[in-house]
Protein backbone atom coordinates (compact mmCIF):
# COMPACT_ATOMS: atom_id res chain seq x y z
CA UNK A 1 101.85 79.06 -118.99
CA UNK A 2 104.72 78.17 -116.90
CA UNK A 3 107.39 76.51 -118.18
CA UNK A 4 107.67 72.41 -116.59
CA UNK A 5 110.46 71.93 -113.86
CA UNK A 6 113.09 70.13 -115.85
CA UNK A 7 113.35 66.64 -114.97
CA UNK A 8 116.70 66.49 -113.29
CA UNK A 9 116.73 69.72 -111.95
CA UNK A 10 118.90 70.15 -108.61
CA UNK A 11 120.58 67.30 -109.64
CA UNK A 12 124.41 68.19 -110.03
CA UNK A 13 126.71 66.13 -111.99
CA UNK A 14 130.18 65.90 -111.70
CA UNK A 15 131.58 65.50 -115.77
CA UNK A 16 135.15 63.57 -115.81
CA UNK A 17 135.20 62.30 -119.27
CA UNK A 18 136.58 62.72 -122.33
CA UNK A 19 136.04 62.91 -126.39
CA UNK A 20 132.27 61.36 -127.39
CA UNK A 21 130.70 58.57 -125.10
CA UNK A 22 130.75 60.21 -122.03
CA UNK A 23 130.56 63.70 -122.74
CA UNK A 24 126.86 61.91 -124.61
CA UNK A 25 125.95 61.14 -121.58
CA UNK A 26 126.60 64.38 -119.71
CA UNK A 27 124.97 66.04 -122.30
CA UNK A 28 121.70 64.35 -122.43
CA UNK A 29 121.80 64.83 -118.52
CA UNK A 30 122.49 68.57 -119.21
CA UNK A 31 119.66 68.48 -121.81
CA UNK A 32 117.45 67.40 -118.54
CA UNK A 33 118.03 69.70 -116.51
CA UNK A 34 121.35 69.22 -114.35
CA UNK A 35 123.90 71.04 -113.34
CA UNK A 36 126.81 69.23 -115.24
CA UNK A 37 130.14 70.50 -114.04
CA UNK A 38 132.94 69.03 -116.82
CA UNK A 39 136.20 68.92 -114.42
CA UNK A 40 139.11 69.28 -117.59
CA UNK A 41 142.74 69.00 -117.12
CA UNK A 42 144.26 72.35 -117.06
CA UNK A 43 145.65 73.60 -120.19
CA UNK A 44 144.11 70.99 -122.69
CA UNK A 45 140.77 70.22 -121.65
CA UNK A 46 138.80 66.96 -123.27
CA UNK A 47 140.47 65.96 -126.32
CA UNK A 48 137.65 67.02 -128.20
CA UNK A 49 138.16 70.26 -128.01
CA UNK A 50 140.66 69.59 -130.57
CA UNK A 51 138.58 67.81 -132.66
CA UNK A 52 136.66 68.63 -135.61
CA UNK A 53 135.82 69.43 -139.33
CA UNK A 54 137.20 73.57 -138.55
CA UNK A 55 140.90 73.39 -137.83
CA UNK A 56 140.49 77.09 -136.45
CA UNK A 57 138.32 75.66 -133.91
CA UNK A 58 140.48 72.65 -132.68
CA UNK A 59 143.11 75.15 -132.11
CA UNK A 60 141.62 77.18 -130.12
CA UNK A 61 140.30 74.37 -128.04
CA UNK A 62 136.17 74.55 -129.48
CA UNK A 63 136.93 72.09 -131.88
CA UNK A 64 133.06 71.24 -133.40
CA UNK A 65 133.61 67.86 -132.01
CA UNK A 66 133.67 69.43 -128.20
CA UNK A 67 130.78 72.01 -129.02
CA UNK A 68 128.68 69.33 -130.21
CA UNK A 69 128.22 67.31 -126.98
CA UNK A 70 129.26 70.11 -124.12
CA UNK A 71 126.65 72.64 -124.51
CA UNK A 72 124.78 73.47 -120.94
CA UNK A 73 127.97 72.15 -119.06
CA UNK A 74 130.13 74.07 -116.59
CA UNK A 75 134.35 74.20 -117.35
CA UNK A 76 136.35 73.39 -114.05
CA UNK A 77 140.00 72.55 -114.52
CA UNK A 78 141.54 70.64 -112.17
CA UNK A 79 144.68 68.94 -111.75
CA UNK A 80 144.52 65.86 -110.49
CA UNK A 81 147.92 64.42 -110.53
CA UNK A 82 148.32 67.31 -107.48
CA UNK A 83 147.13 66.81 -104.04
CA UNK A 84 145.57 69.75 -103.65
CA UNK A 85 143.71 69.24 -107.30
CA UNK A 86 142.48 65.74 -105.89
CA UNK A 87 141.33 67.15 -102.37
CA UNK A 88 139.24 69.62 -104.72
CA UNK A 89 137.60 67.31 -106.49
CA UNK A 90 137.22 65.18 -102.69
CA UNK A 91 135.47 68.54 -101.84
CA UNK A 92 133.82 68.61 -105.07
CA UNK A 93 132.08 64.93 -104.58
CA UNK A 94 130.71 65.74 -101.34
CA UNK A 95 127.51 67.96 -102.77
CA UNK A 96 127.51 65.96 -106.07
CA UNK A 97 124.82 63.62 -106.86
CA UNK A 98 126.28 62.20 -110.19
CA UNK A 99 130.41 61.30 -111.19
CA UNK A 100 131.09 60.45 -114.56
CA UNK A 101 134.29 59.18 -116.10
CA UNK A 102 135.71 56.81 -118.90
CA UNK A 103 139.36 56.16 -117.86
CA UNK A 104 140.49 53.02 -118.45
CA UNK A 105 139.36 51.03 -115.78
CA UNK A 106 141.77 51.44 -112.26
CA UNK A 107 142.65 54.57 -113.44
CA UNK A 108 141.09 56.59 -110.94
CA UNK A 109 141.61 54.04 -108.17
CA UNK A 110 145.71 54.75 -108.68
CA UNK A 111 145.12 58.31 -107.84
CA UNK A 112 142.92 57.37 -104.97
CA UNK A 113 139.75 58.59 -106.41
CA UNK A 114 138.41 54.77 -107.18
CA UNK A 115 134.81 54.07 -105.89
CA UNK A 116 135.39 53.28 -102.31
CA UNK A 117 137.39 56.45 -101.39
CA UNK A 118 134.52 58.68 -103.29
CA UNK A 119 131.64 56.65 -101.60
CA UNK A 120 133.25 57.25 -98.08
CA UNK A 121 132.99 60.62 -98.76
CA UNK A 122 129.47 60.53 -100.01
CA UNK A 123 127.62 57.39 -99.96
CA UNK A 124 124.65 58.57 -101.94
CA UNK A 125 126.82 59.12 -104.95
CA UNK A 126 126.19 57.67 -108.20
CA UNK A 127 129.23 56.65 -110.07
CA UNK A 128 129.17 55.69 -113.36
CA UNK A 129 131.97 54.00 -115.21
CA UNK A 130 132.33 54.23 -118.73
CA UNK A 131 134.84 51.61 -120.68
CA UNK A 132 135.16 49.45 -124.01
CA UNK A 133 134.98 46.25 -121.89
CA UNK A 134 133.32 46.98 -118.61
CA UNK A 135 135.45 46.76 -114.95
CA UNK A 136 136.08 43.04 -114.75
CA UNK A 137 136.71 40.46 -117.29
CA UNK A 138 140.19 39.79 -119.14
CA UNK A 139 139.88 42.72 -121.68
CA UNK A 140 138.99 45.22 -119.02
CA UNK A 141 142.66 46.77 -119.58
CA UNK A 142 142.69 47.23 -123.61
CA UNK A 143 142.55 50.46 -124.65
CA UNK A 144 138.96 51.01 -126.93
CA UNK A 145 137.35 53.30 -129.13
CA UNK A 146 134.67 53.55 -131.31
CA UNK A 147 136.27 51.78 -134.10
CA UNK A 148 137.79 48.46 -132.46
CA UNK A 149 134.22 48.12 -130.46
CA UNK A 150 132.43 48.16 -133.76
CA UNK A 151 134.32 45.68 -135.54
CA UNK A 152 134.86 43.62 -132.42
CA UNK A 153 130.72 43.22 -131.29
CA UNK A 154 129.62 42.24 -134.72
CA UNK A 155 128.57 45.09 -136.11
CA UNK A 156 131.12 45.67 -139.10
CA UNK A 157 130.74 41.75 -140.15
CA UNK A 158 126.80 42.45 -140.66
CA UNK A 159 127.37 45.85 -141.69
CA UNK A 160 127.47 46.19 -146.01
CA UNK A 161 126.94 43.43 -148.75
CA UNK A 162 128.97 40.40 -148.84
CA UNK A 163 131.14 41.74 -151.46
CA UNK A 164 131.73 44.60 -149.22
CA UNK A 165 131.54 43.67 -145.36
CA UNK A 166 132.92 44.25 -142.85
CA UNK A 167 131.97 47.96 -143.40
CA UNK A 168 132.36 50.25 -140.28
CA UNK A 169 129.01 52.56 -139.68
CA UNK A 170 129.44 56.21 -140.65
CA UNK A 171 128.85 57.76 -137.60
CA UNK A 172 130.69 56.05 -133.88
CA UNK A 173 127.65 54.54 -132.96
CA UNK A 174 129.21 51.95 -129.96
CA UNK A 175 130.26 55.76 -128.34
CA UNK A 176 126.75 57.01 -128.59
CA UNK A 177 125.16 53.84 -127.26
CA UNK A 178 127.61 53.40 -124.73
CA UNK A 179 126.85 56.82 -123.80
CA UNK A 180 123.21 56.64 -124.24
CA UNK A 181 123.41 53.58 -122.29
CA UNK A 182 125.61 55.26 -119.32
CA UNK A 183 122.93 58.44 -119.11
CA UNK A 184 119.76 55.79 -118.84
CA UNK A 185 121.77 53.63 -116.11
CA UNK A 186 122.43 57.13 -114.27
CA UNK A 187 118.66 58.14 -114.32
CA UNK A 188 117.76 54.51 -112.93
CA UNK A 189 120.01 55.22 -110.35
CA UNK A 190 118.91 58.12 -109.27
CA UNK A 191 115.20 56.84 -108.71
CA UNK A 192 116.17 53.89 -106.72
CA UNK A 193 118.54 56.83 -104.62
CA UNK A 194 115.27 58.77 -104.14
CA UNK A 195 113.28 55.80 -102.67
CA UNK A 196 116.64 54.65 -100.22
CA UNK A 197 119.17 57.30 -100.34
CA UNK A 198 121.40 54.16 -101.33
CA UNK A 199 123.71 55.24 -103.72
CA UNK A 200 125.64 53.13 -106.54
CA UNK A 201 128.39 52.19 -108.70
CA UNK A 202 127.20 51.86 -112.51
CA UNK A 203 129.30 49.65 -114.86
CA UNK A 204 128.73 50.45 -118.39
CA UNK A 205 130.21 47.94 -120.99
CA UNK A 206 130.22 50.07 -124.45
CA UNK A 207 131.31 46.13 -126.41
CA UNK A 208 128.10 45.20 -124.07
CA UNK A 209 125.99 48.15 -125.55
CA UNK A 210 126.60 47.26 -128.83
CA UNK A 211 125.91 43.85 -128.82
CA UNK A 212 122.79 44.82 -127.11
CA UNK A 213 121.43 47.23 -129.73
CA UNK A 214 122.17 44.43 -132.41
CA UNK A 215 118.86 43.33 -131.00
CA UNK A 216 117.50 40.49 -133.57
CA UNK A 217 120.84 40.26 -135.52
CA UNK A 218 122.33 38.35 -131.75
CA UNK A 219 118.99 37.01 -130.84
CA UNK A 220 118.63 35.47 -133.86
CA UNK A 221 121.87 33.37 -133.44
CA UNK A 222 121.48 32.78 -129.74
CA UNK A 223 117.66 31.10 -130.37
CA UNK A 224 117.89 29.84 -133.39
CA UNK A 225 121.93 29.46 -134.19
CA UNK A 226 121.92 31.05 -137.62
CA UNK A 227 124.49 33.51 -138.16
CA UNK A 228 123.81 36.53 -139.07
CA UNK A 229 125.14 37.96 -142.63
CA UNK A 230 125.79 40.97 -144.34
CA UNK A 231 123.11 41.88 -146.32
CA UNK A 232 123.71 45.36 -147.22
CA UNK A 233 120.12 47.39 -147.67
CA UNK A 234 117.98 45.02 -147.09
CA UNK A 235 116.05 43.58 -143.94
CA UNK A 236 116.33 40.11 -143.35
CA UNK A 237 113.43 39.74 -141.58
CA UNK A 238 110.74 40.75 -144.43
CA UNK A 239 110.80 41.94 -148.15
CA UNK A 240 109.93 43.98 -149.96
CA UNK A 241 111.85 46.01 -146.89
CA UNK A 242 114.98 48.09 -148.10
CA UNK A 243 116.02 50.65 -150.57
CA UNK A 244 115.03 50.77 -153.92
CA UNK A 245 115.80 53.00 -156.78
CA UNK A 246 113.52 55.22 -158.25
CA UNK A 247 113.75 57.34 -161.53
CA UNK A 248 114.95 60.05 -158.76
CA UNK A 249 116.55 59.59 -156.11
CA UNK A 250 116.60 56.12 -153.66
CA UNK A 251 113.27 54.92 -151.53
CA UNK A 252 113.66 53.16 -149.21
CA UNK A 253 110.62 50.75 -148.87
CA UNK A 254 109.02 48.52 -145.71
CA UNK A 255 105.89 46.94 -146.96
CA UNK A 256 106.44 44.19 -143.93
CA UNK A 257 102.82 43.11 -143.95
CA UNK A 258 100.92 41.52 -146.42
CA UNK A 259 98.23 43.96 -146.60
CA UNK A 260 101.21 46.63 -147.14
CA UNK A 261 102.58 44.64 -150.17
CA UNK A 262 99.20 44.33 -151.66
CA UNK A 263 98.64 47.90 -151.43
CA UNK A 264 102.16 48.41 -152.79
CA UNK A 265 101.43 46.19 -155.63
CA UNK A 266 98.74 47.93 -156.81
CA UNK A 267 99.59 51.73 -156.53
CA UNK A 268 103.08 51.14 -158.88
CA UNK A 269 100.89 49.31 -161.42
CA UNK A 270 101.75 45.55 -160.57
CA UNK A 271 98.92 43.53 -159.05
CA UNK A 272 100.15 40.85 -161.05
CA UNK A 273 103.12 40.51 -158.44
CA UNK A 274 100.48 39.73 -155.80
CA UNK A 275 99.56 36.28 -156.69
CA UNK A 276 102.88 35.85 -158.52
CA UNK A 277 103.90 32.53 -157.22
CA UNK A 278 107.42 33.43 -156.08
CA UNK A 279 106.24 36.28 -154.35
CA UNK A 280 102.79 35.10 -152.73
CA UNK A 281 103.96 34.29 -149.43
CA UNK A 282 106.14 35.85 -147.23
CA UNK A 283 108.46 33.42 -146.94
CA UNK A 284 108.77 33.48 -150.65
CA UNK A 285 109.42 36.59 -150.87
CA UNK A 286 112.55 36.48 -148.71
CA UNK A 287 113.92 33.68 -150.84
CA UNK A 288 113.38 35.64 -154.38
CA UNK A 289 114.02 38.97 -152.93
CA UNK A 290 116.17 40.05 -155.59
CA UNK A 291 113.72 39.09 -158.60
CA UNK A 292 110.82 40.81 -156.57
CA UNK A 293 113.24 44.25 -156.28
CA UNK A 294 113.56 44.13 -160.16
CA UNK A 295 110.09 43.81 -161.03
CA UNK A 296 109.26 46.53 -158.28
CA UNK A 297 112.06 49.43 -159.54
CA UNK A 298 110.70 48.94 -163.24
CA UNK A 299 107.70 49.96 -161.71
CA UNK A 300 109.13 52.60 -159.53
CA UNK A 301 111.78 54.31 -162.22
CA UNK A 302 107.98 56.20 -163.35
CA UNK A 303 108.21 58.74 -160.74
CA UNK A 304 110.99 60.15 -158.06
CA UNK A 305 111.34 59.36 -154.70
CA UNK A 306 109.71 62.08 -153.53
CA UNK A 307 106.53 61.69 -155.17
CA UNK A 308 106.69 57.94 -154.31
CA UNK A 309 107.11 58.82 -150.68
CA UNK A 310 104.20 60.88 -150.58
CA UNK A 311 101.80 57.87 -152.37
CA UNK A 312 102.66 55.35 -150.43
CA UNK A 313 102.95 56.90 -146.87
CA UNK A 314 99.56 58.41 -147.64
CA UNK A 315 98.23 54.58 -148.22
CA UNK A 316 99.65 53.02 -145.28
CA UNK A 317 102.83 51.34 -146.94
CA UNK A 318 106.39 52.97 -144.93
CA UNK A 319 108.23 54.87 -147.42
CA UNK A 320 110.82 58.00 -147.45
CA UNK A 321 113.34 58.87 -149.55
CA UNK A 322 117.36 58.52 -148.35
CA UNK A 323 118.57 61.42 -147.40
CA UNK A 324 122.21 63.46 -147.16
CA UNK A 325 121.85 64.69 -143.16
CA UNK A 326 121.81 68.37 -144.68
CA UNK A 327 118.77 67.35 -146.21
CA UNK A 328 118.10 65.47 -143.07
CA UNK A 329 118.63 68.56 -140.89
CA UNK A 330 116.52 70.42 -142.88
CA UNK A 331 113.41 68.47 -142.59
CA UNK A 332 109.62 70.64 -141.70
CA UNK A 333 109.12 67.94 -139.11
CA UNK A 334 112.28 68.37 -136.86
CA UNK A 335 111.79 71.95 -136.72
CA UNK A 336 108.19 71.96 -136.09
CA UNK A 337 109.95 70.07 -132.87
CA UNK A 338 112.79 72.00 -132.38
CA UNK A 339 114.66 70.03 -132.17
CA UNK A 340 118.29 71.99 -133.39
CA UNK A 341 118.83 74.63 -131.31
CA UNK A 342 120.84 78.21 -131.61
CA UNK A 343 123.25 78.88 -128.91
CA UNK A 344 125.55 81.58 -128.73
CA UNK A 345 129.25 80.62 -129.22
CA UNK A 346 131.72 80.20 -126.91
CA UNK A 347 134.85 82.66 -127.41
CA UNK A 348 134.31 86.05 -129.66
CA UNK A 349 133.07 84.46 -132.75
CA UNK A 350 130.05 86.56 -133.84
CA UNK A 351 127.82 83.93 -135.40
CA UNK A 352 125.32 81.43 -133.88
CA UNK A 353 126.33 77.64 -132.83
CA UNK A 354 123.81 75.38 -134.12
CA UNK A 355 123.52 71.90 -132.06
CA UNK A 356 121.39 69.10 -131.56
CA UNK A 357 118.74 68.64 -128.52
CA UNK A 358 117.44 65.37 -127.16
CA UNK A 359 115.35 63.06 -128.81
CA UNK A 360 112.55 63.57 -126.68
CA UNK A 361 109.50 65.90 -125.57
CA UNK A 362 108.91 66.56 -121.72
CA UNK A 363 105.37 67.99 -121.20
CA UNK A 364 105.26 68.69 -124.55
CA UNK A 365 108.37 71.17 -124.95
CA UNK A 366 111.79 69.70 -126.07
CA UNK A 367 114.49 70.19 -123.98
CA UNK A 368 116.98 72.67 -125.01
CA UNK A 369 120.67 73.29 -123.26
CA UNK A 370 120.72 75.73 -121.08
CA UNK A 371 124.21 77.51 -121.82
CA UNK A 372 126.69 77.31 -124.56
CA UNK A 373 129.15 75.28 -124.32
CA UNK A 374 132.34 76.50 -122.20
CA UNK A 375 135.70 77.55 -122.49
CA UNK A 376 137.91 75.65 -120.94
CA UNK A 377 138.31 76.55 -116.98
CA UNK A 378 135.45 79.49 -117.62
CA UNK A 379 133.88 78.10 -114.55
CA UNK A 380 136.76 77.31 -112.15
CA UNK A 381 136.83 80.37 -110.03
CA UNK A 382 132.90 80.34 -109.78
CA UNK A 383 132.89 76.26 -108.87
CA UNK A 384 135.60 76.69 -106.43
CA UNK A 385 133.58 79.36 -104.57
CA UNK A 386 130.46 77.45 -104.61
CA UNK A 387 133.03 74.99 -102.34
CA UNK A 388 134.04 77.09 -100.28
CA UNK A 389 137.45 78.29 -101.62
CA UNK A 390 138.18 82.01 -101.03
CA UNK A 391 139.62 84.62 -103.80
CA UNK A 392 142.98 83.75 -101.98
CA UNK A 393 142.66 80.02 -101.97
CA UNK A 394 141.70 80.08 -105.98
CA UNK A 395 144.73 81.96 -106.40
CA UNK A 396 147.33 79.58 -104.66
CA UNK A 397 145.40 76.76 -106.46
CA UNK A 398 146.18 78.37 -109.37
CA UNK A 399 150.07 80.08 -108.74
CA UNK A 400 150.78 75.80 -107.91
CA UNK A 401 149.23 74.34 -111.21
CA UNK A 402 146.09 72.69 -109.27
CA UNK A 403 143.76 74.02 -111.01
């Protein structure tokens, strides 16, 4: 059987960013199929590359924070405080469908690579912008990273109990959705360019994207003008619906419905709870969640999580156990998907890299990178052929600090 056309291939990106948001994006656009060229800044690359868990790795620019998000991407190093550097890229932009980047906002417009200079020399292009605060508005000139977008969309004041909020996630989720965000905006854009040939400048907000993935938590205070609180594992909008502890291990638990709760009732041994008068009714429920939690983990503390997991799921009621992400990693149903992925590593290191593919299946096969990631400038000589530079050009680029 042949193996599907990916869906963005032909499609070559241009990859100016730097350290987790956009690099996301021009990964899950790599993941697709494109041809993702990451222009670096000669002799340090994205910061990333010196980022990491492996201090080995940072210094030799593959730090595991780089690797993670660069894998299928091609390593051009240009200068672009030099005029010849900029004319590269100028040349560069011409046969590109995509440009990413996540400078502050003007940055690129000082070195006369803004929007209107790169449209002029190819009006098809999408450009997409990637900032805390989007390209207008009075904080469009703070600096922002994942932490001060957290705390300053919501998310840490919701995030915890109210002993403990404001708790910052584990993981910089406002990158990844600004990111995710910036590689769905791109892929829009791109289908409108394929019906006009119109091109477009894309805007992406990452305080925007996180407000937007609070989803009920903001809706619920713009409609009905409650705020939202911390409530650390539980869901607000039903109950019994969080994490409960087991005589193994935590469960967490969403028996939304009232069929579910019944069902739960009765396969831990409490029916009783069922026409319980503080628990008959939904609404009830909410109000004595924390009486209905004690009653239920008296019940639960006669088996582990695991073996709860498996009764309940098999009846209909949402259950799995918490998880470390080892454990996570290591689940039968994400490699019956293949969804981590081997990769060769970059440098002479003689072991496998191990990353992460997209969440997604296309025609039923998951989409896997296509290279490892790169060293930094690996690709500069071939890139600046594909241009039209000659052997002798690369080399005067290069003898000047250009590239």
């Amino acid at each position: 059987m042949t193996a599907p056309t990916p869906l963005l291939d032909g499609v070559r990106v241009l990859d100016l960013t730097n350290v987790l948001a956009g690099p996301f994006a021009g990964y899950q656009l790599a993941l697709q199929g494109a041809d993702v060229i990451k222009v670096e800044m000669p002799g340090s690359g994205d910061l990333a590359r010196q980022l990491g868990a492996d201090r080995a790795l940072s210094e030799d620019l593959l730090g595991a924070s780089f690797l993670a998000q660069n894998g299928g991407k091609r390593s051009l190093t240009l200068n672009l405080k030099d005029p010849e550097g900029r004319a590269a890229l100028l040349r560069a932009v011409r046969t590109a469908d995509v440009l990413l980047e996540n400078f502050r906002p003007g940055v690129l417009d000082r070195l006369g690579l803004g929007w209107e200079t790169l449209r002029a020399e190819n009006p098809a292009l999408v450009y997409c912008a990637i900032s805390g605060f989007g390209q207008t508005g009075p904080l469009r000139d703070r600096p922002a990273y994942d932490q001060i977008i957290q705390g300053l969309s919501g998310m840490m004041s919701v995030t915890g109990t109210p002993d403990t909020a404001p708790l910052r996630a584990g993981f910089p989720v406002a990158d990844t959705l600004g990111g995710m965000a910036a590689a769905y905006a791109v892929t829009a854009a791109l289908v409108r360019r394929g019906r006009t040939g119109e091109g477009a400048f894309v805007d992406v907000s990452m305080l925007e994207s996180a407000l937007t993935a609070l989803g009920w938590v903001t809706s619920n205070y713009l409609i009905t003008g409650r705020a939202p609180q911390p409530m650390g594992n539980e869901n607000f909008t039903a109950a019994p619906s969080g994490t409960f502890r087991t005589a193994d291990g935590h469960l967490n638990i969403a028996a939304n419905r009232q069929q579910q709760y019944a069902t739960l009732c009765r396969l831990t041994g409490r029916e009783d709870l069922i026409t319980d008068a503080r628990f008959a009714h939904p609404a009830d429920r909410k109000t004595h969640r924390e009486e209905l939690r004690a009653e239920l983990e008296s019940a639960l503390a006669a088996r582990g999580a695991a073996a709860w997991e498996e009764i309940l799921s098999a009846a209909g009621v949402p259950a799995a156990r918490v998880l470390s992400v080892p454990d996570a990693l290591d689940l039968d149903q994400l490699a019956e998907r293949d969804f981590v992925h081997e990769l060769a590593f970059p440098g002479d290191r003689d072991r496998p890299l191990r990353v992460l593919g997209g969440p997604l299946r296309v025609d039923g096969a998951p989409p896997v990178p296509p290279a490892r990631p790169p060293l930094l400038g690996e690709h500069t000589d071939t890139v600046l052929a594909e241009l039209g530079y000659s052997a002798a050009d690369i080399d005067e680029l290069r003898e000047r600090g250009a590239i």
